[in-house]
PDB file of N, CA and C in Angstrom:
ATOM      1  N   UNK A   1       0.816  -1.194   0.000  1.00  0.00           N
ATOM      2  CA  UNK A   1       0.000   0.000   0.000  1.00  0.00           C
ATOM      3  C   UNK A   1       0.859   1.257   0.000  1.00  0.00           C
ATOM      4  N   UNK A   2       2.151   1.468   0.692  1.00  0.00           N
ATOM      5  CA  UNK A   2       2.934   2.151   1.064  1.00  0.00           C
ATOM      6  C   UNK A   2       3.440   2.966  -0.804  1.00  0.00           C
ATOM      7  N   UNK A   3       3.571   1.629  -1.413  1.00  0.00           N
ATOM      8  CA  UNK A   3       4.182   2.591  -3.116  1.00  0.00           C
ATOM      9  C   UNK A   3       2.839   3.143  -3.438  1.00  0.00           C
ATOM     10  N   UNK A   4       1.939   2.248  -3.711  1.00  0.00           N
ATOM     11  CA  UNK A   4       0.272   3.197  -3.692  1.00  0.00           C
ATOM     12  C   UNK A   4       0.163   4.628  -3.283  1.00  0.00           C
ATOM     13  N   UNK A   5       0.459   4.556  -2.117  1.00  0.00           N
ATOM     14  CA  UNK A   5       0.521   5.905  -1.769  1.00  0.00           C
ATOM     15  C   UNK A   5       1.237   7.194  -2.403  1.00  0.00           C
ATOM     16  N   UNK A   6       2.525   6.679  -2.356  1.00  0.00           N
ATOM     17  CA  UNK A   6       3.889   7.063  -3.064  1.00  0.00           C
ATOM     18  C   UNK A   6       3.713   7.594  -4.465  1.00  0.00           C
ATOM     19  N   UNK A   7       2.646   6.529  -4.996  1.00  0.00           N
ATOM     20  CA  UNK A   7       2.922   6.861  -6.592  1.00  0.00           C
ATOM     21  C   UNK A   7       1.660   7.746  -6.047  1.00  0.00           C
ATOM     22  N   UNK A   8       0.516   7.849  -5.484  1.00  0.00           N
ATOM     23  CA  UNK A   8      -0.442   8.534  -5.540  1.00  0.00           C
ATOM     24  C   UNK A   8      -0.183  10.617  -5.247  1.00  0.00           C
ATOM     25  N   UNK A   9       0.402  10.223  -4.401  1.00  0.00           N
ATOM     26  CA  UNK A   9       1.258  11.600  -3.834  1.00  0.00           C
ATOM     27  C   UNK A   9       2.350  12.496  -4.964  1.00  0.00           C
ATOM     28  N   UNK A  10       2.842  11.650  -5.234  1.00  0.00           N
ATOM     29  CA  UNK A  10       3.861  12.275  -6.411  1.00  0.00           C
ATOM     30  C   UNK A  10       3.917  11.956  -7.658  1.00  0.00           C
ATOM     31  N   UNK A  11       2.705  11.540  -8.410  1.00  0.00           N
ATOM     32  CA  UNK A  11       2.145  10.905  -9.409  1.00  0.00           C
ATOM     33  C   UNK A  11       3.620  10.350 -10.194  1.00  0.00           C
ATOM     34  N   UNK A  12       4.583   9.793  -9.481  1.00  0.00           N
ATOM     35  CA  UNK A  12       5.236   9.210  -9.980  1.00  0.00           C
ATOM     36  C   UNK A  12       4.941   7.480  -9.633  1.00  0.00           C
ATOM     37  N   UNK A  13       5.879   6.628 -10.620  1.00  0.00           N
ATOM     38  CA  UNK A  13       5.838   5.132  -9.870  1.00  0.00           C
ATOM     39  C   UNK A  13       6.872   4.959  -9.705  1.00  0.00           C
ATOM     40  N   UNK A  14       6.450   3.407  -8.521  1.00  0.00           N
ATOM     41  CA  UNK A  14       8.091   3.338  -8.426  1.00  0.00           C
ATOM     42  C   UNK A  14       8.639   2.263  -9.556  1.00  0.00           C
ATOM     43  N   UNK A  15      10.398   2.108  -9.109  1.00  0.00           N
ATOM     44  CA  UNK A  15      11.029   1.529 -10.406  1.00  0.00           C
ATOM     45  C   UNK A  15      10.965   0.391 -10.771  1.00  0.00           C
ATOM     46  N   UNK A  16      10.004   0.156  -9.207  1.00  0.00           N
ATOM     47  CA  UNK A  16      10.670  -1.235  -8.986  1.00  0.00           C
ATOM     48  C   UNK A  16       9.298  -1.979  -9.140  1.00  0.00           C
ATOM     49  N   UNK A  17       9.696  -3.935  -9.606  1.00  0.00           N
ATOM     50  CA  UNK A  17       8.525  -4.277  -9.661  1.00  0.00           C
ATOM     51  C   UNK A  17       8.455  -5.126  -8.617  1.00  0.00           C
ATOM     52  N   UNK A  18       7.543  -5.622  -8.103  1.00  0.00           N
ATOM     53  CA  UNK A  18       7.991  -6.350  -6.549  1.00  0.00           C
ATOM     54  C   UNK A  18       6.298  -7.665  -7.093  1.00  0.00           C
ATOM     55  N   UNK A  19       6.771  -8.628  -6.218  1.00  0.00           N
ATOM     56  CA  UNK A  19       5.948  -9.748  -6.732  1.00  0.00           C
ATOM     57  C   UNK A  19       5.894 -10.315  -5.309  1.00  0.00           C
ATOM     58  N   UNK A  20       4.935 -10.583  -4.988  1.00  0.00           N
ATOM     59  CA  UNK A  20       4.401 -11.218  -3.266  1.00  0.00           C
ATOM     60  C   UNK A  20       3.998 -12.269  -3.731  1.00  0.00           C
ATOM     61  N   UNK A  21       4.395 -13.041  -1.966  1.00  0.00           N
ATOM     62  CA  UNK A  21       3.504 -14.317  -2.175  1.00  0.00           C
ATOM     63  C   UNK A  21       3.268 -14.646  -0.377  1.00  0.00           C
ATOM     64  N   UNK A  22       2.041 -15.464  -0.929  1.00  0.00           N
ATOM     65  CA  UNK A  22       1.211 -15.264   0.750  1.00  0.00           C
ATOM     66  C   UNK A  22       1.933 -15.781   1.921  1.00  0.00           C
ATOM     67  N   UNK A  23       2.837 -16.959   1.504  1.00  0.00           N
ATOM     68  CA  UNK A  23       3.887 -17.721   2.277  1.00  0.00           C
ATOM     69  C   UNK A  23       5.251 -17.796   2.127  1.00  0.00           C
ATOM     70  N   UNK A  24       5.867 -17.876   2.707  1.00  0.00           N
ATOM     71  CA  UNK A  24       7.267 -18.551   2.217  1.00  0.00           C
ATOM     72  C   UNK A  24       7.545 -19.636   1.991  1.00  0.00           C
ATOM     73  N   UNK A  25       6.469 -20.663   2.389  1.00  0.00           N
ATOM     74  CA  UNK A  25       5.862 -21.920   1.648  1.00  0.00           C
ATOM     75  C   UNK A  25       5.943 -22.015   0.053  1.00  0.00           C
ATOM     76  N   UNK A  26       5.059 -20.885   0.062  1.00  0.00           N
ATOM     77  CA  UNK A  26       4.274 -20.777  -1.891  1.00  0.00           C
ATOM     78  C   UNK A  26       5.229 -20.449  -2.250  1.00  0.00           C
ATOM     79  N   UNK A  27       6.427 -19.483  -1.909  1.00  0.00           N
ATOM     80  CA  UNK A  27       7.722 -18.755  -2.401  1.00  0.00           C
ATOM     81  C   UNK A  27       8.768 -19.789  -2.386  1.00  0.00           C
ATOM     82  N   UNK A  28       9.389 -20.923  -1.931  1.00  0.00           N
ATOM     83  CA  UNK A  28       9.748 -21.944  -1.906  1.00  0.00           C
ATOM     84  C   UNK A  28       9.178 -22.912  -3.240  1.00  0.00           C
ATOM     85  N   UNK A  29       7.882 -23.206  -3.500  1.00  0.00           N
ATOM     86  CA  UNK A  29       7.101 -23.798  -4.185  1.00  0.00           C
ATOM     87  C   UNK A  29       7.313 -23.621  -5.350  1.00  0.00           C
ATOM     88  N   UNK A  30       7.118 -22.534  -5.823  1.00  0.00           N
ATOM     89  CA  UNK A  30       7.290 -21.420  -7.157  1.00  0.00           C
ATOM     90  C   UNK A  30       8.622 -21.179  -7.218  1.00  0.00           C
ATOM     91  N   UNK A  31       9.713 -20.619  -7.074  1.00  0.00           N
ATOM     92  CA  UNK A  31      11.235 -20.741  -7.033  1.00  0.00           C
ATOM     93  C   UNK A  31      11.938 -22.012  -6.052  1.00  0.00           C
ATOM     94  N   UNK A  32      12.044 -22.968  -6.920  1.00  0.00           N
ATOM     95  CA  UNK A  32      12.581 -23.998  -6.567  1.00  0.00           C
ATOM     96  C   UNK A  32      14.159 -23.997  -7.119  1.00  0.00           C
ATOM     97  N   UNK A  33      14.834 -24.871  -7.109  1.00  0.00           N
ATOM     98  CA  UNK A  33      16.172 -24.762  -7.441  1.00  0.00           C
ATOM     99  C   UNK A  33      16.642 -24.578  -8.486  1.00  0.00           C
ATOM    100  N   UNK A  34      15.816 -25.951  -9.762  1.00  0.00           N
ATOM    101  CA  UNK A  34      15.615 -25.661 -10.712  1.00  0.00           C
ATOM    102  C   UNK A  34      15.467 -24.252 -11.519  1.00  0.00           C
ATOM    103  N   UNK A  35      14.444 -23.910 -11.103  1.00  0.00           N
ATOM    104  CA  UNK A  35      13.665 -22.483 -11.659  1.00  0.00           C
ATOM    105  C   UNK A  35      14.799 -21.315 -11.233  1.00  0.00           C
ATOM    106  N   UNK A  36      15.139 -21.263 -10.220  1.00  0.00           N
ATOM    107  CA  UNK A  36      16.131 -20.110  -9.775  1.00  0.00           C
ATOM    108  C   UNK A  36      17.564 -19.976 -10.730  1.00  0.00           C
ATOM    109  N   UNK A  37      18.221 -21.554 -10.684  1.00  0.00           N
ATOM    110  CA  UNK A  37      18.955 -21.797 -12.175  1.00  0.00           C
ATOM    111  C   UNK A  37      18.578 -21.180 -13.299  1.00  0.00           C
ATOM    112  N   UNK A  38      17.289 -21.209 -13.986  1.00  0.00           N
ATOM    113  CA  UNK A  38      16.597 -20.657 -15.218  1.00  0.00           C
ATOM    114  C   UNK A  38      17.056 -19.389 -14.886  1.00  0.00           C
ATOM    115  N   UNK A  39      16.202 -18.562 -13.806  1.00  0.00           N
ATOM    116  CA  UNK A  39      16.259 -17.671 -13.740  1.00  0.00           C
ATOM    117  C   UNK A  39      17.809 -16.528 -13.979  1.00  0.00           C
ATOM    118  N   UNK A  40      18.582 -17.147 -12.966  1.00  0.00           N
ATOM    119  CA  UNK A  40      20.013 -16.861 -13.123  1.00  0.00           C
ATOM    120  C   UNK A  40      20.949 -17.211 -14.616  1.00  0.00           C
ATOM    121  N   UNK A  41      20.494 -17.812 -14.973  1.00  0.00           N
ATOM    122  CA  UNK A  41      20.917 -18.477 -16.689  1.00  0.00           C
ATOM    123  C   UNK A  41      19.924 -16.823 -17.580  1.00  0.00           C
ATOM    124  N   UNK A  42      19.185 -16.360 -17.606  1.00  0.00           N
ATOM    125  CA  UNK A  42      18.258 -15.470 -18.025  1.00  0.00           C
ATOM    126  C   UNK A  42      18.331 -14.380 -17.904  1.00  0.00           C
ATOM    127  N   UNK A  43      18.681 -14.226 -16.595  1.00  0.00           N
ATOM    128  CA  UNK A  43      18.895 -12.500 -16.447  1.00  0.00           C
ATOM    129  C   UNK A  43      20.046 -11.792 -16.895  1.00  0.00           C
ATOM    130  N   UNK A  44      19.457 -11.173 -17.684  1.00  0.00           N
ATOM    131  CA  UNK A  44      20.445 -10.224 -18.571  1.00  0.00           C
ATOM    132  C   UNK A  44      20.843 -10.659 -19.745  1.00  0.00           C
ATOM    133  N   UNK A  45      20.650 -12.139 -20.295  1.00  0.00           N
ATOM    134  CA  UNK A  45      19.913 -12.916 -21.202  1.00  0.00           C
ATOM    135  C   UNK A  45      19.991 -12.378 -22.485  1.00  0.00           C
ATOM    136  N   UNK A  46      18.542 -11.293 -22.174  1.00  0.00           N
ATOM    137  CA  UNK A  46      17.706 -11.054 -23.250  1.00  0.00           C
ATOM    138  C   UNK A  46      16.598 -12.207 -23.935  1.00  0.00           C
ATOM    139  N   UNK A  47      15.870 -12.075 -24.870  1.00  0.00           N
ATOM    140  CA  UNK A  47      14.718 -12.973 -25.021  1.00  0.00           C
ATOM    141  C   UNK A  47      15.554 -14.165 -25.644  1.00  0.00           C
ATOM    142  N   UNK A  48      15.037 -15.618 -25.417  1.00  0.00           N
ATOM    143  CA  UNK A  48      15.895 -16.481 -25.575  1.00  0.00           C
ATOM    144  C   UNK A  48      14.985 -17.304 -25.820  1.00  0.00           C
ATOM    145  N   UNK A  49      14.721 -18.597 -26.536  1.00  0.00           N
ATOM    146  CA  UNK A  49      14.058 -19.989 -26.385  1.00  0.00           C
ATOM    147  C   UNK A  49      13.682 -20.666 -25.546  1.00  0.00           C
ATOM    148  N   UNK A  50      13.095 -21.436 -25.466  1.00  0.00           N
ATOM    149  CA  UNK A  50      13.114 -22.117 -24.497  1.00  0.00           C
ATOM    150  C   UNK A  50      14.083 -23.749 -25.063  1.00  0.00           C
ATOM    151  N   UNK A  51      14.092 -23.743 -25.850  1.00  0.00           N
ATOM    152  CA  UNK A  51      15.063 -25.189 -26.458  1.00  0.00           C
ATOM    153  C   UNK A  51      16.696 -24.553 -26.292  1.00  0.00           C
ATOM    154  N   UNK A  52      16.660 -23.326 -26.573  1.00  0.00           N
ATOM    155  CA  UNK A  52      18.138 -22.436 -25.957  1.00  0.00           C
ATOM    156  C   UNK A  52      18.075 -22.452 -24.582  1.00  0.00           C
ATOM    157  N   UNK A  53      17.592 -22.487 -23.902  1.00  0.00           N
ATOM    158  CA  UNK A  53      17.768 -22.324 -22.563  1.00  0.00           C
ATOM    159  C   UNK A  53      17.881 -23.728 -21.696  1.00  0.00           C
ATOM    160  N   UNK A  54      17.246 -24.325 -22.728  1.00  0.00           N
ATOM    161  CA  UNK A  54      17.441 -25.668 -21.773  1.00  0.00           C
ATOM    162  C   UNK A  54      18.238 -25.899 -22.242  1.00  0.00           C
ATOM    163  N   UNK A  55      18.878 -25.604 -23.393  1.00  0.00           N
ATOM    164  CA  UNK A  55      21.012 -26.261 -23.933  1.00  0.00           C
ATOM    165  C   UNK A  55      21.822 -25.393 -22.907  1.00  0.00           C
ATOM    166  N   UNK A  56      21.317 -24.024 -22.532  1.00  0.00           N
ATOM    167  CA  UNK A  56      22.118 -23.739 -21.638  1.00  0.00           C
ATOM    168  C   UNK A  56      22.171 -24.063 -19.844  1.00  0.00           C
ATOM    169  N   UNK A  57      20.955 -24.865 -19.800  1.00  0.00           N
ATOM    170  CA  UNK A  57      21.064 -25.415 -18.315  1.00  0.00           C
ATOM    171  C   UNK A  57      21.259 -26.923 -18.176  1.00  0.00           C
ATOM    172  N   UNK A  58      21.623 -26.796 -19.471  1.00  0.00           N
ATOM    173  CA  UNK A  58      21.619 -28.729 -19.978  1.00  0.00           C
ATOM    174  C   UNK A  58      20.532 -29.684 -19.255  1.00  0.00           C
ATOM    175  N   UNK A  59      19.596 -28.957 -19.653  1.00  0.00           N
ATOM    176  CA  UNK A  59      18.568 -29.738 -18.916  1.00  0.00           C
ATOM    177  C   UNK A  59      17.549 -30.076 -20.656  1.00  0.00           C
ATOM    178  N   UNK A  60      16.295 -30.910 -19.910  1.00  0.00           N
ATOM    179  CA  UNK A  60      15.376 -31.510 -20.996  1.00  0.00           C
ATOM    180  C   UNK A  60      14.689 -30.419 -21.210  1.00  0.00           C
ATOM    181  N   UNK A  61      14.270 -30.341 -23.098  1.00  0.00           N
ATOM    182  CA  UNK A  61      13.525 -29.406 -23.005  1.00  0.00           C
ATOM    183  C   UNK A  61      11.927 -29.389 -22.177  1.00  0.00           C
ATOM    184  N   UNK A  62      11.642 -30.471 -22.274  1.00  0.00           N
ATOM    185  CA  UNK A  62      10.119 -30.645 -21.702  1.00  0.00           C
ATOM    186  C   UNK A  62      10.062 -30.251 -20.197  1.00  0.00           C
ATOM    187  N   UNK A  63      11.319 -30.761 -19.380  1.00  0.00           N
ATOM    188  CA  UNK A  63      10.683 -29.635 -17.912  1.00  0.00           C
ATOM    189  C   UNK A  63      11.243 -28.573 -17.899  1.00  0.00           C
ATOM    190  N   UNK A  64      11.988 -28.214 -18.902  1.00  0.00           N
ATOM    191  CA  UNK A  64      12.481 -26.679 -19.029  1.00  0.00           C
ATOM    192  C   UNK A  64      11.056 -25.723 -19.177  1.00  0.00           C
ATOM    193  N   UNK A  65      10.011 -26.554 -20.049  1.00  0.00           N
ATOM    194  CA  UNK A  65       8.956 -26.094 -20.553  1.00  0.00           C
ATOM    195  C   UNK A  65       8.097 -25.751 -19.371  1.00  0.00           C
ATOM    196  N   UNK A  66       8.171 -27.105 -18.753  1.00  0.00           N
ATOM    197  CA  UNK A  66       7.145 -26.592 -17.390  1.00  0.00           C
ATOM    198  C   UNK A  66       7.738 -25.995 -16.529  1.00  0.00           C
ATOM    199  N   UNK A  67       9.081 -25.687 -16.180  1.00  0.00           N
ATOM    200  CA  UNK A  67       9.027 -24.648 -15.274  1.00  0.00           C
ATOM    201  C   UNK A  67       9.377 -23.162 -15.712  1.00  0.00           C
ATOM    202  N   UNK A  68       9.324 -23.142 -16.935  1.00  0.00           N
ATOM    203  CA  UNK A  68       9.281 -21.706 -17.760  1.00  0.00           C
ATOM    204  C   UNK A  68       7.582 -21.422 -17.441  1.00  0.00           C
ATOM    205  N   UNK A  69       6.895 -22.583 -18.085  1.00  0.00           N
ATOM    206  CA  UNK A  69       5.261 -22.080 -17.667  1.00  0.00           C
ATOM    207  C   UNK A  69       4.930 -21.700 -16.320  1.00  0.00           C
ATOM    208  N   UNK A  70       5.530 -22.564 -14.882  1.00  0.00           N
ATOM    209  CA  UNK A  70       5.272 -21.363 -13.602  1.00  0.00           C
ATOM    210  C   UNK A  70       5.910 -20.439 -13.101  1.00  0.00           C
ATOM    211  N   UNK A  71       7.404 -20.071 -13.893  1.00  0.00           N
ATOM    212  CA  UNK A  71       7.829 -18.665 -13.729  1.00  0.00           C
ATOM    213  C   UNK A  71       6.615 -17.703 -14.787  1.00  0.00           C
ATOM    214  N   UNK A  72       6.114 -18.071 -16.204  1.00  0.00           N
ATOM    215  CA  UNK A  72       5.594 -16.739 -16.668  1.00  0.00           C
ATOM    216  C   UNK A  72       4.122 -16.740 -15.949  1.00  0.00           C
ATOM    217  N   UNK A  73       3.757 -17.734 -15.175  1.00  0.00           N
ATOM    218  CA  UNK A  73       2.168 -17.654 -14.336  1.00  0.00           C
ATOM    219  C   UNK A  73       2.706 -16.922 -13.093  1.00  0.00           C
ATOM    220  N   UNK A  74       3.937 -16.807 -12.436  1.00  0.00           N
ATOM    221  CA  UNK A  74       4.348 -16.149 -10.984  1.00  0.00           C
ATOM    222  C   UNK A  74       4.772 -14.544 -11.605  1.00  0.00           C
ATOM    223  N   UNK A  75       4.454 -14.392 -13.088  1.00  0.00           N
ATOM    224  CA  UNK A  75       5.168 -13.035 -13.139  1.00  0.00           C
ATOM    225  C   UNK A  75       6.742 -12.615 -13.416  1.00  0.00           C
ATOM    226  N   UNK A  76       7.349 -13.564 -13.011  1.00  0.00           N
ATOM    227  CA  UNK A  76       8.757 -13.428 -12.685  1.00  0.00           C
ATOM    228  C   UNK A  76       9.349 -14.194 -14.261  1.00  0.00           C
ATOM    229  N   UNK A  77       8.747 -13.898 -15.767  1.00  0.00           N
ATOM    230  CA  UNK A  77       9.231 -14.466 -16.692  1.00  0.00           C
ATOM    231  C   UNK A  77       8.159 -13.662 -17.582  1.00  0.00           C
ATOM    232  N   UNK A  78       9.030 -13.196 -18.829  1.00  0.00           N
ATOM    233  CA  UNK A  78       7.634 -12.140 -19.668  1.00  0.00           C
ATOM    234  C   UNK A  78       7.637 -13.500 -21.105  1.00  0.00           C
ATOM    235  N   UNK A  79       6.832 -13.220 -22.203  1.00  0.00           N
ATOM    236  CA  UNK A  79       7.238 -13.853 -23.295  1.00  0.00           C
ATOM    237  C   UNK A  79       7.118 -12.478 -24.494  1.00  0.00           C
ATOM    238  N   UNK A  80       7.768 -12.538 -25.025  1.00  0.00           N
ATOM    239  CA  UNK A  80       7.857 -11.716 -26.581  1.00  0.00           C
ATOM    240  C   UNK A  80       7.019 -11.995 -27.312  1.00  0.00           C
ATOM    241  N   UNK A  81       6.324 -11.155 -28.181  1.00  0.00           N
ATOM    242  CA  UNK A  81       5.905 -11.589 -29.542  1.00  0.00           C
ATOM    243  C   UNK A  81       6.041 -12.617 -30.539  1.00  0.00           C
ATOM    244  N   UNK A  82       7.452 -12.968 -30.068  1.00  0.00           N
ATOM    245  CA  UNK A  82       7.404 -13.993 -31.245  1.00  0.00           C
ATOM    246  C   UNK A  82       7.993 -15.618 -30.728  1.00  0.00           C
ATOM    247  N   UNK A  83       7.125 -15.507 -29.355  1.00  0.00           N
ATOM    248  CA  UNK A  83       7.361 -16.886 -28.645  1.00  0.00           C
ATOM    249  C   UNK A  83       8.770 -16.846 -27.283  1.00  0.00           C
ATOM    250  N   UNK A  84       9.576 -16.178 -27.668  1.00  0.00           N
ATOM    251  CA  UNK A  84      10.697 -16.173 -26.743  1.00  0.00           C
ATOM    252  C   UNK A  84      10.451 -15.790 -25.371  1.00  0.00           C
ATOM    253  N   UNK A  85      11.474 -16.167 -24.371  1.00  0.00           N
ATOM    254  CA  UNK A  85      11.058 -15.810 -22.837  1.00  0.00           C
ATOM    255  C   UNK A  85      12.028 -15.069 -22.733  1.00  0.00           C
ATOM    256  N   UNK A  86      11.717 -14.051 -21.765  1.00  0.00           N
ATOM    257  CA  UNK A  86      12.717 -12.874 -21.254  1.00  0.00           C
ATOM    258  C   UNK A  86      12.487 -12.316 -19.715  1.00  0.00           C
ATOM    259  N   UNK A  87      13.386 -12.328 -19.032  1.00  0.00           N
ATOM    260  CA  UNK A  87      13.642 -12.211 -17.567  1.00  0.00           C
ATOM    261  C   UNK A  87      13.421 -10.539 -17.386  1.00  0.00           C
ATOM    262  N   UNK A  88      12.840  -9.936 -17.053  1.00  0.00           N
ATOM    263  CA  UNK A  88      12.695  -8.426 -17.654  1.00  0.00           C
ATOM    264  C   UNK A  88      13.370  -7.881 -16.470  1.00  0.00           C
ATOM    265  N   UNK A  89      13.941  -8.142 -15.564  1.00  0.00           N
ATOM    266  CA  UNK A  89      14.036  -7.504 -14.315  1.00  0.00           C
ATOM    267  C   UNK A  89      15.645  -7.833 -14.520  1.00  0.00           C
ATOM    268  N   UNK A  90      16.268  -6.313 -13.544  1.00  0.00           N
ATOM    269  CA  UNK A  90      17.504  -6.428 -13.787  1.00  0.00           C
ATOM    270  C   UNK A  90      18.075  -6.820 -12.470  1.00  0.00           C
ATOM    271  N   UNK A  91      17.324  -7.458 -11.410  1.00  0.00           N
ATOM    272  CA  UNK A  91      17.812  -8.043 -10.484  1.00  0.00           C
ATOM    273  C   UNK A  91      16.556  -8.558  -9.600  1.00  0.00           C
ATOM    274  N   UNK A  92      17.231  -9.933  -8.641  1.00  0.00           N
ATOM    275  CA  UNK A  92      15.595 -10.020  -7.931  1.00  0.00           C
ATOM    276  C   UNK A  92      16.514 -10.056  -6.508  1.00  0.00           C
ATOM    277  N   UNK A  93      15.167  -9.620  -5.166  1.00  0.00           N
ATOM    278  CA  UNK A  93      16.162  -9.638  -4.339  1.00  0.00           C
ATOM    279  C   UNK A  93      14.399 -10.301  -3.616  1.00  0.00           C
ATOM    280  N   UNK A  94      14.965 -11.248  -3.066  1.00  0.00           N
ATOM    281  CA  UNK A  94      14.239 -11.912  -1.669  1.00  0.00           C
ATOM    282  C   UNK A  94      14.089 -11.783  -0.354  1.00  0.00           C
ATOM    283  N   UNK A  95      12.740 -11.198   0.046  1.00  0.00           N
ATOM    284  CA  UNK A  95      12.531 -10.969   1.415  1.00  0.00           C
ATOM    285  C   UNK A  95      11.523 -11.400   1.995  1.00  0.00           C
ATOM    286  N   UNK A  96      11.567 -12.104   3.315  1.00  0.00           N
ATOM    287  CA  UNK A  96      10.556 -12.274   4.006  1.00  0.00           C
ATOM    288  C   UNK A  96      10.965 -12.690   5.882  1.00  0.00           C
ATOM    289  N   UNK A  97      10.085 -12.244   6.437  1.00  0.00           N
ATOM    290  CA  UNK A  97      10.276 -11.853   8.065  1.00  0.00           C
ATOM    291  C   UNK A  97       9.403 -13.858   9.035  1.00  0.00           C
ATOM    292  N   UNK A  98      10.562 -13.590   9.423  1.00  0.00           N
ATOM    293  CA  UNK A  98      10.048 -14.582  10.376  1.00  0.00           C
ATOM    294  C   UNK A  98       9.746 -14.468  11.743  1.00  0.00           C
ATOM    295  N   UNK A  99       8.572 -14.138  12.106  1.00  0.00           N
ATOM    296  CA  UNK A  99       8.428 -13.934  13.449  1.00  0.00           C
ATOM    297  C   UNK A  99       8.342 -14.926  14.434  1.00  0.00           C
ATOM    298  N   UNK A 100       8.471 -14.955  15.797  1.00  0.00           N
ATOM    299  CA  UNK A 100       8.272 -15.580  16.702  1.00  0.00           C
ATOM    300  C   UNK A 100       6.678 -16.161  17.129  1.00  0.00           C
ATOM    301  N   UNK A 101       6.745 -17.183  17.533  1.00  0.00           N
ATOM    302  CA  UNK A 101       5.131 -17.481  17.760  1.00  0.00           C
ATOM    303  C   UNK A 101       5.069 -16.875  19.273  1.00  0.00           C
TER     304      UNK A 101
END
Protein backbone atom coordinates (compact mmCIF):
# COMPACT_ATOMS: atom_id res chain seq x y z
CA UNK A 1 0.00 0.00 0.00
CA UNK A 2 2.93 2.15 1.06
CA UNK A 3 4.18 2.59 -3.12
CA UNK A 4 0.27 3.20 -3.69
CA UNK A 5 0.52 5.90 -1.77
CA UNK A 6 3.89 7.06 -3.06
CA UNK A 7 2.92 6.86 -6.59
CA UNK A 8 -0.44 8.53 -5.54
CA UNK A 9 1.26 11.60 -3.83
CA UNK A 10 3.86 12.28 -6.41
CA UNK A 11 2.14 10.90 -9.41
CA UNK A 12 5.24 9.21 -9.98
CA UNK A 13 5.84 5.13 -9.87
CA UNK A 14 8.09 3.34 -8.43
CA UNK A 15 11.03 1.53 -10.41
CA UNK A 16 10.67 -1.24 -8.99
CA UNK A 17 8.52 -4.28 -9.66
CA UNK A 18 7.99 -6.35 -6.55
CA UNK A 19 5.95 -9.75 -6.73
CA UNK A 20 4.40 -11.22 -3.27
CA UNK A 21 3.50 -14.32 -2.18
CA UNK A 22 1.21 -15.26 0.75
CA UNK A 23 3.89 -17.72 2.28
CA UNK A 24 7.27 -18.55 2.22
CA UNK A 25 5.86 -21.92 1.65
CA UNK A 26 4.27 -20.78 -1.89
CA UNK A 27 7.72 -18.76 -2.40
CA UNK A 28 9.75 -21.94 -1.91
CA UNK A 29 7.10 -23.80 -4.19
CA UNK A 30 7.29 -21.42 -7.16
CA UNK A 31 11.23 -20.74 -7.03
CA UNK A 32 12.58 -24.00 -6.57
CA UNK A 33 16.17 -24.76 -7.44
CA UNK A 34 15.62 -25.66 -10.71
CA UNK A 35 13.66 -22.48 -11.66
CA UNK A 36 16.13 -20.11 -9.78
CA UNK A 37 18.96 -21.80 -12.18
CA UNK A 38 16.60 -20.66 -15.22
CA UNK A 39 16.26 -17.67 -13.74
CA UNK A 40 20.01 -16.86 -13.12
CA UNK A 41 20.92 -18.48 -16.69
CA UNK A 42 18.26 -15.47 -18.02
CA UNK A 43 18.89 -12.50 -16.45
CA UNK A 44 20.45 -10.22 -18.57
CA UNK A 45 19.91 -12.92 -21.20
CA UNK A 46 17.71 -11.05 -23.25
CA UNK A 47 14.72 -12.97 -25.02
CA UNK A 48 15.90 -16.48 -25.58
CA UNK A 49 14.06 -19.99 -26.38
CA UNK A 50 13.11 -22.12 -24.50
CA UNK A 51 15.06 -25.19 -26.46
CA UNK A 52 18.14 -22.44 -25.96
CA UNK A 53 17.77 -22.32 -22.56
CA UNK A 54 17.44 -25.67 -21.77
CA UNK A 55 21.01 -26.26 -23.93
CA UNK A 56 22.12 -23.74 -21.64
CA UNK A 57 21.06 -25.42 -18.32
CA UNK A 58 21.62 -28.73 -19.98
CA UNK A 59 18.57 -29.74 -18.92
CA UNK A 60 15.38 -31.51 -21.00
CA UNK A 61 13.52 -29.41 -23.01
CA UNK A 62 10.12 -30.65 -21.70
CA UNK A 63 10.68 -29.63 -17.91
CA UNK A 64 12.48 -26.68 -19.03
CA UNK A 65 8.96 -26.09 -20.55
CA UNK A 66 7.15 -26.59 -17.39
CA UNK A 67 9.03 -24.65 -15.27
CA UNK A 68 9.28 -21.71 -17.76
CA UNK A 69 5.26 -22.08 -17.67
CA UNK A 70 5.27 -21.36 -13.60
CA UNK A 71 7.83 -18.66 -13.73
CA UNK A 72 5.59 -16.74 -16.67
CA UNK A 73 2.17 -17.65 -14.34
CA UNK A 74 4.35 -16.15 -10.98
CA UNK A 75 5.17 -13.04 -13.14
CA UNK A 76 8.76 -13.43 -12.69
CA UNK A 77 9.23 -14.47 -16.69
CA UNK A 78 7.63 -12.14 -19.67
CA UNK A 79 7.24 -13.85 -23.30
CA UNK A 80 7.86 -11.72 -26.58
CA UNK A 81 5.90 -11.59 -29.54
CA UNK A 82 7.40 -13.99 -31.24
CA UNK A 83 7.36 -16.89 -28.65
CA UNK A 84 10.70 -16.17 -26.74
CA UNK A 85 11.06 -15.81 -22.84
CA UNK A 86 12.72 -12.87 -21.25
CA UNK A 87 13.64 -12.21 -17.57
CA UNK A 88 12.69 -8.43 -17.65
CA UNK A 89 14.04 -7.50 -14.31
CA UNK A 90 17.50 -6.43 -13.79
CA UNK A 91 17.81 -8.04 -10.48
CA UNK A 92 15.59 -10.02 -7.93
CA UNK A 93 16.16 -9.64 -4.34
CA UNK A 94 14.24 -11.91 -1.67
CA UNK A 95 12.53 -10.97 1.41
CA UNK A 96 10.56 -12.27 4.01
CA UNK A 97 10.28 -11.85 8.06
CA UNK A 98 10.05 -14.58 10.38
CA UNK A 99 8.43 -13.93 13.45
CA UNK A 100 8.27 -15.58 16.70
CA UNK A 101 5.13 -17.48 17.76
Amino acid sequence: MADFVHAWQTGKPQKTARISFASPELLWQVLTAKRWELLKTLCGAGPVSIRETARRVERDVKAVHGDVTALLNAGLLDRTDDGRIVFPFDAVKVEFLLHAA
